[in-house]
C-alpha atoms as a PDB file:
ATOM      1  CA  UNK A   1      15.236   8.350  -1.957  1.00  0.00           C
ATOM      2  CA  UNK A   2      11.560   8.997  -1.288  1.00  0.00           C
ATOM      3  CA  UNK A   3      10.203  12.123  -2.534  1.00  0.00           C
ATOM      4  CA  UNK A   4       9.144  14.474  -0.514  1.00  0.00           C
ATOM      5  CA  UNK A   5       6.042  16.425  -2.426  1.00  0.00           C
ATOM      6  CA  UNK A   6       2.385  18.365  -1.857  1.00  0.00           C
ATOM      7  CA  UNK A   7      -0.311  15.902  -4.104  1.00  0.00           C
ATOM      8  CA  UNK A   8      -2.544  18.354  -5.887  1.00  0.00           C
ATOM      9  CA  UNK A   9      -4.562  15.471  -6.880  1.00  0.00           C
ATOM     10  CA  UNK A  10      -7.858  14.683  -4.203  1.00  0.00           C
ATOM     11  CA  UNK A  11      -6.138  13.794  -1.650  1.00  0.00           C
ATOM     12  CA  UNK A  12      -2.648  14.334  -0.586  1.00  0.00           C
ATOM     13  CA  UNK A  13       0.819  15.137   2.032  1.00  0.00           C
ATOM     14  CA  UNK A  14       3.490  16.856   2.516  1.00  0.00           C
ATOM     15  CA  UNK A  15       6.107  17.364   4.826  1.00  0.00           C
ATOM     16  CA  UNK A  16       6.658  21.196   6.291  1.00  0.00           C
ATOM     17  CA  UNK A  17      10.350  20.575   7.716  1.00  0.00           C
ATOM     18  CA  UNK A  18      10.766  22.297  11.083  1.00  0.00           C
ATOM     19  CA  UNK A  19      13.048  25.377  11.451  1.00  0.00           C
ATOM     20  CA  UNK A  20      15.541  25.069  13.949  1.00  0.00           C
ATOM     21  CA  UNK A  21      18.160  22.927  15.691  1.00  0.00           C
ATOM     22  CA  UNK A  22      18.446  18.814  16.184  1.00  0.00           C
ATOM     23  CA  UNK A  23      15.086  16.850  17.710  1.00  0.00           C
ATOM     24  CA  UNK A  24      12.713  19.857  16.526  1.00  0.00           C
ATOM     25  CA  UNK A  25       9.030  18.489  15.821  1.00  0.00           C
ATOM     26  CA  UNK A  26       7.699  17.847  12.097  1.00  0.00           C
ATOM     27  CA  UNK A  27       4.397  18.947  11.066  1.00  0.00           C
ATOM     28  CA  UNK A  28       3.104  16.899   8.327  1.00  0.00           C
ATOM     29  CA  UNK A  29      -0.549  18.405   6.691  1.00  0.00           C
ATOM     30  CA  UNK A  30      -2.539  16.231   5.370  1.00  0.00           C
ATOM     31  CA  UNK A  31      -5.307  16.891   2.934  1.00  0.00           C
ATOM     32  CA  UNK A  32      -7.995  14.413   1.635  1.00  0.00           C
ATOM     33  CA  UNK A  33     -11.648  13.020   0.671  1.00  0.00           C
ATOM     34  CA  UNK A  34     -12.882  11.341   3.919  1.00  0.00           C
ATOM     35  CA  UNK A  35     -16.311   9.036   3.175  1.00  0.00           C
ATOM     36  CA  UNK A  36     -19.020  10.930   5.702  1.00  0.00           C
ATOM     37  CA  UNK A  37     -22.227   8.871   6.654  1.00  0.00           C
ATOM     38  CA  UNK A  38     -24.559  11.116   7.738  1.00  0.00           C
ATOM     39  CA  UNK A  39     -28.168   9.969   9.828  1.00  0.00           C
ATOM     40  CA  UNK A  40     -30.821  12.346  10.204  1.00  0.00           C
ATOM     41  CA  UNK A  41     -34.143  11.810  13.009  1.00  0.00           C
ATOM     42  CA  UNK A  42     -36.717  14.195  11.828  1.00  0.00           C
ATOM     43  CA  UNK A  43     -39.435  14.803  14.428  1.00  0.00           C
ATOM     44  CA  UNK A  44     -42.296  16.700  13.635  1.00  0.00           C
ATOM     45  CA  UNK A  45     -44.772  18.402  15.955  1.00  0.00           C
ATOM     46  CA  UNK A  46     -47.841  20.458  14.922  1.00  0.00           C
ATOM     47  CA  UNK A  47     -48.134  18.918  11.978  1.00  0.00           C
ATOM     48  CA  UNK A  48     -52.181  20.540  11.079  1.00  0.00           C
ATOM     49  CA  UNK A  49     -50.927  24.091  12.416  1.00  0.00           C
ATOM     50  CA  UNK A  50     -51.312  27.126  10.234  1.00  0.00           C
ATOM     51  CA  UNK A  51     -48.331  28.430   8.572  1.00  0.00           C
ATOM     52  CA  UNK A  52     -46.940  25.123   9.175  1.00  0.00           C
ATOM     53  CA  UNK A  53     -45.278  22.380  11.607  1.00  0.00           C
ATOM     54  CA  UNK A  54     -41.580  22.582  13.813  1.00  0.00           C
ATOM     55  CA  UNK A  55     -39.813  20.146  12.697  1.00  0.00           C
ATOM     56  CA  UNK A  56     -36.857  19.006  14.600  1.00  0.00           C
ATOM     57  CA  UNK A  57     -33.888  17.135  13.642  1.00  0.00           C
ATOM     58  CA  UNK A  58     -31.122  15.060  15.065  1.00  0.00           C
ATOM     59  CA  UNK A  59     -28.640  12.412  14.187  1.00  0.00           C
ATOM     60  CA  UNK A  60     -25.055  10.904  14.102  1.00  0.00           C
ATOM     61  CA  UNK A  61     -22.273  11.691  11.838  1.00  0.00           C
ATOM     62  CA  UNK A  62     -19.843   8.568  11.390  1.00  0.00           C
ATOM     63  CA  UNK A  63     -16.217   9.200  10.081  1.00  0.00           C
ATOM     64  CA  UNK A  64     -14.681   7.276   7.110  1.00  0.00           C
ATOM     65  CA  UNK A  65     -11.171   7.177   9.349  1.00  0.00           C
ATOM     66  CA  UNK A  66      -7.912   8.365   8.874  1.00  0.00           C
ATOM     67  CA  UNK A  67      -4.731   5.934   9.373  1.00  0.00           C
ATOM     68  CA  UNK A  68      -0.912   6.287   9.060  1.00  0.00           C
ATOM     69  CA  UNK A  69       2.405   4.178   8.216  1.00  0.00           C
ATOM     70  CA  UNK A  70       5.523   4.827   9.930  1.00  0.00           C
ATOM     71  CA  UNK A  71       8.185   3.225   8.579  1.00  0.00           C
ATOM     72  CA  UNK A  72      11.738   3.020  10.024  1.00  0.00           C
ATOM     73  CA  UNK A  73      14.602   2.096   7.645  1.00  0.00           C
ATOM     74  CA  UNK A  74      18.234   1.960   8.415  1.00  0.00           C
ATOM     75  CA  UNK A  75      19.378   3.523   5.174  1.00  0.00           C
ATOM     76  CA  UNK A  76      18.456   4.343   1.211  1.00  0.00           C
ATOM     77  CA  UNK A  77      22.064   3.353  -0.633  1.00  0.00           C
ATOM     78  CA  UNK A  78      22.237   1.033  -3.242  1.00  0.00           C
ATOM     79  CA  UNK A  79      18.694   0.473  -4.966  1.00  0.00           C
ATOM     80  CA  UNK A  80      20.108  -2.396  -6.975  1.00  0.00           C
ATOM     81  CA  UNK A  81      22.720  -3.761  -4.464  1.00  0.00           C
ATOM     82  CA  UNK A  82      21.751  -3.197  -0.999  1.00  0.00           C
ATOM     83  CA  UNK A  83      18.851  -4.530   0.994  1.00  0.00           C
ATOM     84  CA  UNK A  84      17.072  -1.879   2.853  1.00  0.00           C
ATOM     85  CA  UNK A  85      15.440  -3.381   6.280  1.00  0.00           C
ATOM     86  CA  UNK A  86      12.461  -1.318   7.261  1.00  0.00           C
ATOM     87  CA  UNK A  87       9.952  -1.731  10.270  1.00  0.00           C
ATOM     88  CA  UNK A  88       6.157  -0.174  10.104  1.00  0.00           C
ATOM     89  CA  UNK A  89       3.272   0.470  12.267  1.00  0.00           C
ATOM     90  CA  UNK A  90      -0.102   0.953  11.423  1.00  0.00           C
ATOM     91  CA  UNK A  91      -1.256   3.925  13.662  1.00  0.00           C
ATOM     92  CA  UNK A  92      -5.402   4.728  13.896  1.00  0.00           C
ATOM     93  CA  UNK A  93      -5.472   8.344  13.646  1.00  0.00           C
ATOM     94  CA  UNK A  94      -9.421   8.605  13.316  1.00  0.00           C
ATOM     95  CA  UNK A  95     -11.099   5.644  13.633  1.00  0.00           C
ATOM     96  CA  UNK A  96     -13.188   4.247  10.878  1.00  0.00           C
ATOM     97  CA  UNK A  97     -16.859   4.906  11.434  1.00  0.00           C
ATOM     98  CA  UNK A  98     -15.753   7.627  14.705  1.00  0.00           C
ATOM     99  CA  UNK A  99     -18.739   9.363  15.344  1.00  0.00           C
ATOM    100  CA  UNK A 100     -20.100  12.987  15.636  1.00  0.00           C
ATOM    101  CA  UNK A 101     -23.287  13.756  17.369  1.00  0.00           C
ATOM    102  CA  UNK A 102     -25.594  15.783  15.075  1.00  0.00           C
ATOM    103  CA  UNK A 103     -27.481  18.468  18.196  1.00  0.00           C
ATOM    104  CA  UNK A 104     -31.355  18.910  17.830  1.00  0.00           C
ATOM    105  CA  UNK A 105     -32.403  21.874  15.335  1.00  0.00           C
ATOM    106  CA  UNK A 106     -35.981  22.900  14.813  1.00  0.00           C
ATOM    107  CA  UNK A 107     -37.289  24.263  11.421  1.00  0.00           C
ATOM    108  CA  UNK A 108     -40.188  25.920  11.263  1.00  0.00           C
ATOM    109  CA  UNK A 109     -42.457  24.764   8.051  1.00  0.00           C
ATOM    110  CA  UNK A 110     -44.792  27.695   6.686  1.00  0.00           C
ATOM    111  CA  UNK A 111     -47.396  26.480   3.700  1.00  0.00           C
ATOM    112  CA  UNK A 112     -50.266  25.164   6.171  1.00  0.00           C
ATOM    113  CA  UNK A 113     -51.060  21.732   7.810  1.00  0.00           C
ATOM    114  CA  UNK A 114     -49.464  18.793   6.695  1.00  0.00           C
ATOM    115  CA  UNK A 115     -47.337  19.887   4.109  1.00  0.00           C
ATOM    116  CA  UNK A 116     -44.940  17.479   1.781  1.00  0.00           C
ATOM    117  CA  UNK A 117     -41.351  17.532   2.963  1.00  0.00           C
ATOM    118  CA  UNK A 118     -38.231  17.287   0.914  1.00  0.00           C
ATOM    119  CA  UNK A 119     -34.690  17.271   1.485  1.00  0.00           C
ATOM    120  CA  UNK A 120     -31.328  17.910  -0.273  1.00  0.00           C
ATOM    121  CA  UNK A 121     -27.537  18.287   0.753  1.00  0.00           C
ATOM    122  CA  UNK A 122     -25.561  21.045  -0.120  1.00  0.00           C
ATOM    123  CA  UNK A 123     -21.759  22.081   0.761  1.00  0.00           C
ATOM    124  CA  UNK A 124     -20.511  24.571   2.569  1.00  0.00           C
ATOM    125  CA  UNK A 125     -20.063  26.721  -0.792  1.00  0.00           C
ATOM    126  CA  UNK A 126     -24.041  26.609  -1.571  1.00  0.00           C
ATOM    127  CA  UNK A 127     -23.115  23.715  -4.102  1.00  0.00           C
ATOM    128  CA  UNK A 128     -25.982  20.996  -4.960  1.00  0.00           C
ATOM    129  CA  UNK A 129     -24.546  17.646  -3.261  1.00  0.00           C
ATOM    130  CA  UNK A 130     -27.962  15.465  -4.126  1.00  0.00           C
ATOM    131  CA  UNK A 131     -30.755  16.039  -5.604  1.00  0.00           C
ATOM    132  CA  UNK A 132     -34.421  17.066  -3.736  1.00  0.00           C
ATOM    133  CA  UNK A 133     -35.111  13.971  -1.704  1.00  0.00           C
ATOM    134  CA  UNK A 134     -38.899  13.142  -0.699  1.00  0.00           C
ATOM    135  CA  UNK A 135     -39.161  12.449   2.605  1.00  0.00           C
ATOM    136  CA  UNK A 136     -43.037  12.244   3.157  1.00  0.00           C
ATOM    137  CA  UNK A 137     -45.738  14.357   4.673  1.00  0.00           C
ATOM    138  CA  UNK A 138     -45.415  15.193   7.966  1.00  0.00           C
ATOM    139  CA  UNK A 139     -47.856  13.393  10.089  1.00  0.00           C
ATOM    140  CA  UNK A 140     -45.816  10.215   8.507  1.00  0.00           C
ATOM    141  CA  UNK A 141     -42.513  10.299  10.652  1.00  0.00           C
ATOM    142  CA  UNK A 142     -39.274  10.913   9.244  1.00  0.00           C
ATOM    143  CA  UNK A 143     -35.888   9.610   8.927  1.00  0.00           C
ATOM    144  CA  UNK A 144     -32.845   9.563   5.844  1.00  0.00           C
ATOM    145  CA  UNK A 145     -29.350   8.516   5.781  1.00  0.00           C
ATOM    146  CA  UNK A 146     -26.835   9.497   3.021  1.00  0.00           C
ATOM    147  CA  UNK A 147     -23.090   9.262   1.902  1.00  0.00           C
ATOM    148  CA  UNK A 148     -20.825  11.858   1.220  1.00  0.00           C
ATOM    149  CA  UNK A 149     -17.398  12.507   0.421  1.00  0.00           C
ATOM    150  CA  UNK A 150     -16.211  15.432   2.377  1.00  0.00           C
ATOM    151  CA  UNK A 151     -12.862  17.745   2.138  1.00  0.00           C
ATOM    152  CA  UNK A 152     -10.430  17.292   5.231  1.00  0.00           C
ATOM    153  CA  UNK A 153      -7.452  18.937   5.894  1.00  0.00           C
ATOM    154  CA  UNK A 154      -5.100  18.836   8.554  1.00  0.00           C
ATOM    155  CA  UNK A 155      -1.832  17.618  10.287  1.00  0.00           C
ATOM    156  CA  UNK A 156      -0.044  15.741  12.734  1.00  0.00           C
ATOM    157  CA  UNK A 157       3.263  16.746  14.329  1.00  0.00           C
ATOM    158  CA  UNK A 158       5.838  14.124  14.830  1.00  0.00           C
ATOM    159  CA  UNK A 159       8.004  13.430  18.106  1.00  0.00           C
ATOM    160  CA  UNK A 160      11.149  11.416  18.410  1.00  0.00           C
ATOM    161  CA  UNK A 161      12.995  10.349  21.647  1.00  0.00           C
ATOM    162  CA  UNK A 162      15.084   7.877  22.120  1.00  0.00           C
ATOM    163  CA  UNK A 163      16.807   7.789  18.699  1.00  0.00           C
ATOM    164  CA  UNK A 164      19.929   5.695  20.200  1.00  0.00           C
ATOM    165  CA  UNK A 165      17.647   3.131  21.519  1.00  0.00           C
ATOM    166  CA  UNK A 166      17.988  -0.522  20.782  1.00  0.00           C
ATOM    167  CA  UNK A 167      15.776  -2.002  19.029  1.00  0.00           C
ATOM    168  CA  UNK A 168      14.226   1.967  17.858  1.00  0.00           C
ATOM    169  CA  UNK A 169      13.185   5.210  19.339  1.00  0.00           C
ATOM    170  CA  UNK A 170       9.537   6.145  19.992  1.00  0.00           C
ATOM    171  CA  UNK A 171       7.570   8.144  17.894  1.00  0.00           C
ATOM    172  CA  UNK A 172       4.378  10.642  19.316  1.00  0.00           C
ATOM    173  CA  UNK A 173       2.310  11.731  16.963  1.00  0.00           C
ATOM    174  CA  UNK A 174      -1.030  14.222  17.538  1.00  0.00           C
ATOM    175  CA  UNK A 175      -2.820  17.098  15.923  1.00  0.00           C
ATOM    176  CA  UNK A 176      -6.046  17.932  14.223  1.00  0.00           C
ATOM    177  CA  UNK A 177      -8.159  17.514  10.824  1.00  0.00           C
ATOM    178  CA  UNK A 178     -10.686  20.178   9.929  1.00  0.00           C
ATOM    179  CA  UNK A 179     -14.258  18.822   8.009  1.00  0.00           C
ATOM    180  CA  UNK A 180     -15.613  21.148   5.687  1.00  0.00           C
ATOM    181  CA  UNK A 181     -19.088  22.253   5.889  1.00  0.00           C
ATOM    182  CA  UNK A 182     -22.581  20.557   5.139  1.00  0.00           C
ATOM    183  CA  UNK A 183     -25.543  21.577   5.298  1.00  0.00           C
ATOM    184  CA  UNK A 184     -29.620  20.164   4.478  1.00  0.00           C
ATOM    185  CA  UNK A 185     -31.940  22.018   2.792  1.00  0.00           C
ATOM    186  CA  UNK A 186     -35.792  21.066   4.565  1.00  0.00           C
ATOM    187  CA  UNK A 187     -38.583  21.927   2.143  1.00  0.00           C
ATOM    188  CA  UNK A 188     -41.654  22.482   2.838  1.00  0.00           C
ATOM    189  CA  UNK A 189     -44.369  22.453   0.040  1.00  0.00           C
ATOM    190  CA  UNK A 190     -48.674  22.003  -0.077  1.00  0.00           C
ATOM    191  CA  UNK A 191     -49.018  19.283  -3.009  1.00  0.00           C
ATOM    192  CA  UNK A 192     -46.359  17.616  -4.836  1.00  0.00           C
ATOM    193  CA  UNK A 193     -44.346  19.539  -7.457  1.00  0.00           C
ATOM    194  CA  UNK A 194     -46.374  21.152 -10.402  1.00  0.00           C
ATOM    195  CA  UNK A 195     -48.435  24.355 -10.865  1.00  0.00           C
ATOM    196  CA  UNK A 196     -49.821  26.514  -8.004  1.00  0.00           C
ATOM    197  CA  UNK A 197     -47.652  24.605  -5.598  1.00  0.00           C
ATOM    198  CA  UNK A 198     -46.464  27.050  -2.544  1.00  0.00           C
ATOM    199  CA  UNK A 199     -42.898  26.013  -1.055  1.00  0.00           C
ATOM    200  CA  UNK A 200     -40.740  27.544   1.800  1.00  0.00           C
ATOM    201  CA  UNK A 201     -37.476  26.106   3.032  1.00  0.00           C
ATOM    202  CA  UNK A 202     -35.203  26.580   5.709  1.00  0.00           C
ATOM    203  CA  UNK A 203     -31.494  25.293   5.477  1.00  0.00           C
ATOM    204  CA  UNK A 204     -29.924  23.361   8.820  1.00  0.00           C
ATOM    205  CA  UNK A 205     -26.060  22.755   9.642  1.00  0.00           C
ATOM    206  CA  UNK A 206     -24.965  19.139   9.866  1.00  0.00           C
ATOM    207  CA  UNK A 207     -21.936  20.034   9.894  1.00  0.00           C
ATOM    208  CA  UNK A 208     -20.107  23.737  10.803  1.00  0.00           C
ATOM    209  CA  UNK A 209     -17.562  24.437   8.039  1.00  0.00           C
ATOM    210  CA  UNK A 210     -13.918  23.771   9.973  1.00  0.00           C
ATOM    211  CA  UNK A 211     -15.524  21.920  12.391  1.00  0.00           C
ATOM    212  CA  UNK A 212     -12.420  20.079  14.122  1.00  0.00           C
ATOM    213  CA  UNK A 213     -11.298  16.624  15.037  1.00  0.00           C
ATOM    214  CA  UNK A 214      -8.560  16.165  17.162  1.00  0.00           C
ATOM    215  CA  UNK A 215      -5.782  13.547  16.749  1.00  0.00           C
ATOM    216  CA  UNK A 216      -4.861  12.486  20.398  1.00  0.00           C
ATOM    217  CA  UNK A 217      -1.077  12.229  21.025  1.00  0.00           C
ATOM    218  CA  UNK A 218      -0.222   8.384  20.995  1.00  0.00           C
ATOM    219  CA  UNK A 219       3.504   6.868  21.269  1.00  0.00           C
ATOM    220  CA  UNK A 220       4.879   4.267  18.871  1.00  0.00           C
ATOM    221  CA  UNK A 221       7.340   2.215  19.115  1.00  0.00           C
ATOM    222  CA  UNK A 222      10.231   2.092  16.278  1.00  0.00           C
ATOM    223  CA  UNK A 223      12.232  -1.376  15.643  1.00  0.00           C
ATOM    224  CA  UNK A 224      15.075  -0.349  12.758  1.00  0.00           C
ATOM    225  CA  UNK A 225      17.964   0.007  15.612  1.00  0.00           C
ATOM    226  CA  UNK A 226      19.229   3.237  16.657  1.00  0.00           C
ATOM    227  CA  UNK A 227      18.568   6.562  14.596  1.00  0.00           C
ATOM    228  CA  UNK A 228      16.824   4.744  11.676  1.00  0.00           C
ATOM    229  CA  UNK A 229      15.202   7.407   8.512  1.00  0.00           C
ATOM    230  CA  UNK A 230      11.568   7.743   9.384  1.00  0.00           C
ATOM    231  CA  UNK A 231       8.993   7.461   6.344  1.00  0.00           C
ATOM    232  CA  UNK A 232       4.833   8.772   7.124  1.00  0.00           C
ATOM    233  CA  UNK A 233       2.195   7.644   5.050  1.00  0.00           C
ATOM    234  CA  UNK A 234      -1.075   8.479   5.055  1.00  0.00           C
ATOM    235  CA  UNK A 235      -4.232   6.409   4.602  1.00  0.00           C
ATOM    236  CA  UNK A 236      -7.463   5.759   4.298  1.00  0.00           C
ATOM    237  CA  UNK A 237      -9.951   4.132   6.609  1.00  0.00           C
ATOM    238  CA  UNK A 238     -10.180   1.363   4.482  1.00  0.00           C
ATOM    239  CA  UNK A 239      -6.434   1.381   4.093  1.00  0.00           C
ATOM    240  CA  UNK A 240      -5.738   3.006   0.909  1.00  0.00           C
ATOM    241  CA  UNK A 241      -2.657   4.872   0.460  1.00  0.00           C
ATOM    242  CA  UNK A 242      -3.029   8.764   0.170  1.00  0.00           C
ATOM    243  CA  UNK A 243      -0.610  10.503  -1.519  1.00  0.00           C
ATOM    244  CA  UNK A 244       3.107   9.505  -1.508  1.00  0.00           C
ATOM    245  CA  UNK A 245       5.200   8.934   1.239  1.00  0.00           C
ATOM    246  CA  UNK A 246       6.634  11.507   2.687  1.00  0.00           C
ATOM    247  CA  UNK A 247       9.993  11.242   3.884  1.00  0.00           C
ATOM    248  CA  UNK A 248      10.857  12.928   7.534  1.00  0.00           C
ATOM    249  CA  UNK A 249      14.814  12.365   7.564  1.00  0.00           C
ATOM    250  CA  UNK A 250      16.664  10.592  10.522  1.00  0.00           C
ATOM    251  CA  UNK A 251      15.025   9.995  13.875  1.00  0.00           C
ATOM    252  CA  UNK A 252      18.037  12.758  15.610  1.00  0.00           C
ATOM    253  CA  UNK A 253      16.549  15.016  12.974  1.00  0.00           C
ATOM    254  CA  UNK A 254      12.596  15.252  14.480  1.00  0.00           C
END
């Protein structure tokens, strides 16, 4: 039988069985490390104004993706003896690369005309993510990308009808991942690092801790006969398994 368990490891599901009678949803959480490209436009204005320049910054946010299995099987018996047939369907749950656009923001610089400008990453807990970036002085015209690895967590609830059906019943799944938070540190400094330097910063969200993404509701089609056990894995974007399978019982069960 497949195991039905929480990972504790980086990424990981588990099935919360539903309370109640025959044909009640399944909401299966989720929890992973989702690869986060992040592109930042920094546009500065005022660059020779005393304290300092705006600078104002804008971008894209691209999605490492989030797939699932679902696999149909018409029964477990006999791990030595009997041969199990099973059906599966790859479902897209967040496109790879699905992107998130990053709103203007203006920081306000404030060590004179031209200053230096550096940046670094930090999580949503105040936790170094890179180290100070140079970036260039202002009048140059600015722009970074970077990779991260940020925490998701989330669900989808599962939907059966149909669970007589010939040649399976259809499956809906939709729900919702949460992306923790992100944020870049923009310094602003008069020479390069060393003595007498004077340095102000100002921190900028690139992404809202929680922020959601929501799973649209999408039918699939099962093909193990009528009332076959229903098996969800989750996945990368690249197709790597997360977690274990997680086991949702018979179809007349969801």
């Amino acid at each position: 039988m497949l195991r039905k368990t929480l990972i504790t490891s980086a990424c990981g599901a588990a099935a919360l069985l539903a309370v109640g009678t025959a044909m009640a949803d399944q909401t299966v959480p989720v929890a992973c490390k989702m690869p986060v490209h992040v592109t930042c436009n920094i546009n500065e204005t005022g660059c020779n104004n005393n304290p300092g320049p705006t600078i104002t910054i804008d971008g894209a946010i691209s999605l490492g993706g989030l797939g699932a299995n679902l696999i149909f099987m018409n029964n477990t018996k006999g791990t030595h003896t009997t041969i199990v047939p099973t059906w599966a369907t790859n479902i897209s749950l967040v496109p790879l690369n699905t992107p998130i656009v990053l709103p203007k923001q203006p920081v306000l610089g404030g060590v004179g005309g031209n200053p230096y400008i550096y940046m670094q990453f930090y999580d949503a807990k105040g936790n170094a993510l890179t180290d100070e970036m140079f970036l260039g002085r202002c009048v140059q015209g600015l722009s970074f990308g970077a990779d991260f690895l940020n925490d998701v967590v989330g669900s989808t609830t599962v939907h059966a009808d149909g669970c007589s059906n010939h040649p399976g019943p259809v499956i809906t799944m939709g729900g919702q991942i949460s992306l923790s938070g992100l944020k870049a540190r923009i310094i602003f400094r008069n020479n390069p690092k060393g003595t007498h330097t004077a340095q102000t910063y100002s921190d900028v969200n690139i992404i809202i801790d929680g922020q959601p993404v929501v799973i649209p509701k999408s039918p699939h089609q099962g093909g193990a006969g009528g009332n076959p056990l229903i098996v969800l894995e989750f996945l990368q974007g690249n197709g790597a398994d997360i977690g274990d399978p997680v086991s949702l019982g018979r179809c007349n069960q969801l």
